[in-house]
Protein backbone atom coordinates (compact mmCIF):
# COMPACT_ATOMS: atom_id res chain seq x y z
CA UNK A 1 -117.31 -17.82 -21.67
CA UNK A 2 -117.77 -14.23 -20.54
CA UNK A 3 -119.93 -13.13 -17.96
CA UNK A 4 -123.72 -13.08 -17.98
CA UNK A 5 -126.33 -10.45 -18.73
CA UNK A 6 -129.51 -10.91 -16.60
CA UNK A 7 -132.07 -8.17 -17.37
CA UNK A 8 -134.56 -7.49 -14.53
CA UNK A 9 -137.74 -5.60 -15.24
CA UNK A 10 -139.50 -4.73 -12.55
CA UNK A 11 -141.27 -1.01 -11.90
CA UNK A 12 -140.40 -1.28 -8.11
CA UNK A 13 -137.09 1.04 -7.78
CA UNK A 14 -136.54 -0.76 -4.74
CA UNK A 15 -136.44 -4.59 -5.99
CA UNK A 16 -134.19 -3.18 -8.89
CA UNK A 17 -131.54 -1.94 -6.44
CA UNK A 18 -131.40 -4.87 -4.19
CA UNK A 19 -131.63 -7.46 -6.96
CA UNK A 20 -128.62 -4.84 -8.57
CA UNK A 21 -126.55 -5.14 -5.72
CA UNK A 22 -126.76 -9.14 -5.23
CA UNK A 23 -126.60 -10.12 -9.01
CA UNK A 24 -123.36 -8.11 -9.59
CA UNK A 25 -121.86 -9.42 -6.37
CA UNK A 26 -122.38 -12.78 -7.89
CA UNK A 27 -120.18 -11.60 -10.77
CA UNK A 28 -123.53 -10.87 -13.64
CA UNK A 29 -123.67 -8.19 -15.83
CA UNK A 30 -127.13 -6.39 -15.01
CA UNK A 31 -129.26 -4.35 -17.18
CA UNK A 32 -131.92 -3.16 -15.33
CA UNK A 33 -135.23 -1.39 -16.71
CA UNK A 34 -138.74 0.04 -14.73
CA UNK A 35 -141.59 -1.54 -17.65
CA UNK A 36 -142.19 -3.64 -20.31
CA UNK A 37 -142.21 -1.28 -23.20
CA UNK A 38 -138.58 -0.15 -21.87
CA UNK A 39 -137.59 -4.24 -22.13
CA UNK A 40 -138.92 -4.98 -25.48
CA UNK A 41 -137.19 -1.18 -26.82
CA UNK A 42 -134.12 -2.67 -25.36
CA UNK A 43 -134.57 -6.13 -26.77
CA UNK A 44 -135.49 -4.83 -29.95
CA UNK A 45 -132.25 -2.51 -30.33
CA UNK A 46 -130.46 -5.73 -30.04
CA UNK A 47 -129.50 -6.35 -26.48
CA UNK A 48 -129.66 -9.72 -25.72
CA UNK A 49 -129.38 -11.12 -22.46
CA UNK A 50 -128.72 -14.59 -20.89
CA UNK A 51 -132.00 -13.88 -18.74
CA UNK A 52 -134.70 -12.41 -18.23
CA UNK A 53 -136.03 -11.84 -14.50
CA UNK A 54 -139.46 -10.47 -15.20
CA UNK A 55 -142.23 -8.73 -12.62
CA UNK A 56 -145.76 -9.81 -13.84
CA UNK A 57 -147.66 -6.52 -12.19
CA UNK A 58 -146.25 -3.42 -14.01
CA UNK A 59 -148.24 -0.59 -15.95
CA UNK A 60 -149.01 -0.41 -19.11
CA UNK A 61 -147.24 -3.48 -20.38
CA UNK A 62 -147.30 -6.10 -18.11
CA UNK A 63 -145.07 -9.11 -17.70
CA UNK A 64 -147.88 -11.12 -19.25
CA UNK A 65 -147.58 -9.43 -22.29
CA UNK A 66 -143.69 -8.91 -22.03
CA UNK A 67 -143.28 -12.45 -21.82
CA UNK A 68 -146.04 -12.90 -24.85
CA UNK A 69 -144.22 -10.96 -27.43
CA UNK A 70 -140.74 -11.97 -26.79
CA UNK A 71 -142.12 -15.80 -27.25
CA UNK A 72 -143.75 -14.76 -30.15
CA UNK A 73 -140.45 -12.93 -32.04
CA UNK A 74 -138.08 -15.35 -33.78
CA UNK A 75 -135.38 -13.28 -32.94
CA UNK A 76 -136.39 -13.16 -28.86
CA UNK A 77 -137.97 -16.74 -28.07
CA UNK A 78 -134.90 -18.15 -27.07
CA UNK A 79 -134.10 -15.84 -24.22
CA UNK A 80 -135.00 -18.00 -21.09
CA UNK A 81 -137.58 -15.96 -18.97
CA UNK A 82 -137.93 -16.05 -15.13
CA UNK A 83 -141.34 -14.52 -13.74
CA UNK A 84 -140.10 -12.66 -10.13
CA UNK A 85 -143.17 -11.34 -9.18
CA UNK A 86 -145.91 -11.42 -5.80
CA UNK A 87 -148.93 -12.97 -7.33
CA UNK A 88 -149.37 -16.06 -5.58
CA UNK A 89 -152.73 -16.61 -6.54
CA UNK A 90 -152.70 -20.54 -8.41
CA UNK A 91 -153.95 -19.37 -12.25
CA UNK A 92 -151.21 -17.07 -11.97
CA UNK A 93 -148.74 -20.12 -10.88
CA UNK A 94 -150.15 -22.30 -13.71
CA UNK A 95 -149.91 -19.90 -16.04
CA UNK A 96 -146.21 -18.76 -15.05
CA UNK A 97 -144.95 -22.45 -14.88
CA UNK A 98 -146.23 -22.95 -18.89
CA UNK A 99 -145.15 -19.38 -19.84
CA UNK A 100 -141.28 -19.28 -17.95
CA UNK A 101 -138.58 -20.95 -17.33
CA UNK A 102 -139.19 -20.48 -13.37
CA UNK A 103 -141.82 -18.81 -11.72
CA UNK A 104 -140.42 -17.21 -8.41
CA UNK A 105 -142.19 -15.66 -5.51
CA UNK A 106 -141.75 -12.57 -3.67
CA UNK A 107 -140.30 -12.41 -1.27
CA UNK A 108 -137.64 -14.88 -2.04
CA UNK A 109 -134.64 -15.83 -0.10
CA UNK A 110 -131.77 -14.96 -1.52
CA UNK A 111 -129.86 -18.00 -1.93
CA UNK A 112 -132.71 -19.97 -3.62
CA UNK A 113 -132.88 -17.25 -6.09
CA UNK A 114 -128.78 -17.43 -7.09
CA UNK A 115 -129.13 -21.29 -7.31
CA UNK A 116 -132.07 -20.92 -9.40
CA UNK A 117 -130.48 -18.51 -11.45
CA UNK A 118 -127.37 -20.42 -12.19
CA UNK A 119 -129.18 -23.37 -13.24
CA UNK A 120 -131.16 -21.38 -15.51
CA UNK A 121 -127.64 -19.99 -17.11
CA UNK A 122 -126.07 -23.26 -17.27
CA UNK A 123 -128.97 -24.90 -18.81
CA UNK A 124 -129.04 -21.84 -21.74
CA UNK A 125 -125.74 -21.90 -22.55
């Protein structure tokens, strides 16, 4: 069992650092992109990772429709995905919750997130 590839898509430079920094600490592989056209490109080159920690507010494609087309591919649906995002509103929750593996709030504490995380892993493998 090697280690883990979490991809985090999220246009905020900033989240993508510090998520960076604590996910490799915690010994993951990360593969880090700013939208979801860059994701599915990725995806669709063949990279596959163990997870997916996706922002729901991005340009262009948002994690909505990220999270739509990879459920929809054959190839891609089986790729848990973990919304990471600051819409707190309750549709969005709903929504997430039937959509995701996890639906997680910004800002989250740290901790939480790395539990969640591994249980998400474990439960894929």
């Amino acid at each position: 069992m090697g280690k883990k590839t979490i991809m985090v898509v999220d246009d905020e430079q900033v989240t993508i650092d510090m998520l960076n920094t604590i996910l490799t600490n915690e010994g993951y592989d990360v593969l880090s992109v700013l939208n979801g056209k860059e994701c599915m490109d990725q995806l669709k080159s063949g990279v596959r990772p163990d997870l997916i920690l996706l922002d729901i507010m991005m340009p262009d494609m948002d994690g909505w429709d990220v999270s739509a087309a990879i459920k929809s591919d054959p190839k891609l649906k089986e790729i848990p995905i973990a919304f990471l995002t600051a819409k707190t509103d309750s549709i969005s929750k709903s929504m997430g919750t039937l959509t995701s593996v996890e639906y997680i709030e910004k800002p989250f504490e740290i901790q939480a997130l790395l539990d969640t995380i591994k249980k998400i892993v474990k439960k894929a493998q």
